[in-house]
Protein backbone atom coordinates (compact mmCIF):
# COMPACT_ATOMS: atom_id res chain seq x y z
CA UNK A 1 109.79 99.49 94.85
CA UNK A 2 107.70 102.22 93.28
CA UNK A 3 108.71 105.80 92.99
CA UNK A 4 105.28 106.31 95.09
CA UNK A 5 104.99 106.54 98.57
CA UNK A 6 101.76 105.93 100.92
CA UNK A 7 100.68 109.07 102.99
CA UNK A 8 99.82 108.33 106.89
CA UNK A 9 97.70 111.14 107.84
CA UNK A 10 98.07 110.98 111.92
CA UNK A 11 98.47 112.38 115.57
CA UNK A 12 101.51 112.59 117.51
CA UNK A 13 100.97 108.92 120.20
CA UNK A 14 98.01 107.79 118.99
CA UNK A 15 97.77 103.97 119.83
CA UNK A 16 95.92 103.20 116.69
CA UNK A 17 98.32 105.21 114.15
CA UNK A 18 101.11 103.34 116.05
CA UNK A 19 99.86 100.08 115.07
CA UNK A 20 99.78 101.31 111.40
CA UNK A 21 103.11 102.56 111.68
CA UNK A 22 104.62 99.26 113.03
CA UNK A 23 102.91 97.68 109.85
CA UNK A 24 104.12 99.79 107.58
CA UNK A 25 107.90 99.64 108.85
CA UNK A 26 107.67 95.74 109.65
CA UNK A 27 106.63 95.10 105.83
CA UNK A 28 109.29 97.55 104.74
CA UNK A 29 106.72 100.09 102.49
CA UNK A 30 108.27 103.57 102.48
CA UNK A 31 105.38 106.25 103.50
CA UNK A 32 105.26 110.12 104.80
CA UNK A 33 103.61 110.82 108.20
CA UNK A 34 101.44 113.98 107.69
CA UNK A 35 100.77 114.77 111.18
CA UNK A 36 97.16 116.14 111.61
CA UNK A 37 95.65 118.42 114.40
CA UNK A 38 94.70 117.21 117.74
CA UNK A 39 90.89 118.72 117.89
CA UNK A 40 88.76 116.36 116.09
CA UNK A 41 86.73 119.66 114.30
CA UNK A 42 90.18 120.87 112.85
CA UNK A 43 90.71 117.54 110.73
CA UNK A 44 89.60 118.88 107.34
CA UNK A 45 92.83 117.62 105.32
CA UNK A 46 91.55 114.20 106.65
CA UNK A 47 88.15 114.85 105.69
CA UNK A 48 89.00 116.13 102.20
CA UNK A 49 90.59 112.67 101.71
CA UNK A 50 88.59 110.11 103.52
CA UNK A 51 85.22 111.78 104.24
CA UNK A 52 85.62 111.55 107.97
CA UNK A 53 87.65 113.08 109.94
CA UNK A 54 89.15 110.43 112.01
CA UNK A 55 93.43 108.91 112.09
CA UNK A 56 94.99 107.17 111.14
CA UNK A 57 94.34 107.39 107.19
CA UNK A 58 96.30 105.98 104.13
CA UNK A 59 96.38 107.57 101.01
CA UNK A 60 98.39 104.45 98.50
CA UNK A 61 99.20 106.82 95.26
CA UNK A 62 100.96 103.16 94.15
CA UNK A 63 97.40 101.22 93.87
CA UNK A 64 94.84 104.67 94.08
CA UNK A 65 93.70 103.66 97.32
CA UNK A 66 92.80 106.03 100.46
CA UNK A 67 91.13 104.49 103.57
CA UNK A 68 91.20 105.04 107.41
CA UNK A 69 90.16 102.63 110.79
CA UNK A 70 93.70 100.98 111.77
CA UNK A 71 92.88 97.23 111.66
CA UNK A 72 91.47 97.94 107.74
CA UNK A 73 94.49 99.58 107.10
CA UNK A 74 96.82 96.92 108.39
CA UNK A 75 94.71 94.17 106.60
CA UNK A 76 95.68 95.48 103.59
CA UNK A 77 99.42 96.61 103.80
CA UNK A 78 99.97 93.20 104.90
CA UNK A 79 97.80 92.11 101.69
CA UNK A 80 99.64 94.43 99.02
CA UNK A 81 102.86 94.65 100.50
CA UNK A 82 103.43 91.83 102.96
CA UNK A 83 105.27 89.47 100.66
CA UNK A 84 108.60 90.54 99.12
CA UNK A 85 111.21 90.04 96.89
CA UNK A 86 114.72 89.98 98.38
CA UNK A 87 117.41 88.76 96.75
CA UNK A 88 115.74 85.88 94.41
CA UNK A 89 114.08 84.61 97.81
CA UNK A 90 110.18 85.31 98.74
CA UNK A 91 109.97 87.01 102.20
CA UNK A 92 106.66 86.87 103.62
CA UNK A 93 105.15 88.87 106.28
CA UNK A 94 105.14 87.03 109.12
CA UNK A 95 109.39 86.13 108.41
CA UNK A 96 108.81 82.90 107.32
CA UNK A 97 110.55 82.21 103.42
């Protein structure tokens, strides 16, 4: 695995950061949770990075790529990260080998 992690910017039980959590954990990618304000207006970390001002949002230092909108983030950790190597034997993402 790389040295590099993937920021999650996100709010504290937010459905739709949730689901990117679960992704991120199920296809084992190590990431920090930068947890954002609540009031929509105050989201100008979010902004500098994406351009809008809305969570979840990825920031992939591995591959230079920063996006937000949950299902487009899931679509591609599964994509980039879903398949791995674990001892000599291809896991992919949905378990199977």
């Amino acid at each position: 695995m790389s040295d590099k992690t993937i920021t999650l910017y996100r709010l504290q039980g937010c459905p739709f950061c949730e689901r990117v959590v679960r992704s991120l954990q199920d296809n084992g990618v190590e990431y920090e949770s930068r947890f954002v304000e609540a009031r929509h207006s105050r989201r100008d970390a979010v902004q500098r990075i994406s351009g809008a001002r809305t969570v979840p949002a990825i920031v992939d230092e591995n591959t230079g790529v920063t996006m937000s909108e949950s299902a487009n983030i899931v679509e591609y950790v599964e994509a980039t990260y879903g398949q791995r190597e674990t001892e000599g034997e291809a896991v992919r993402a949905d378990g199977g080998a």
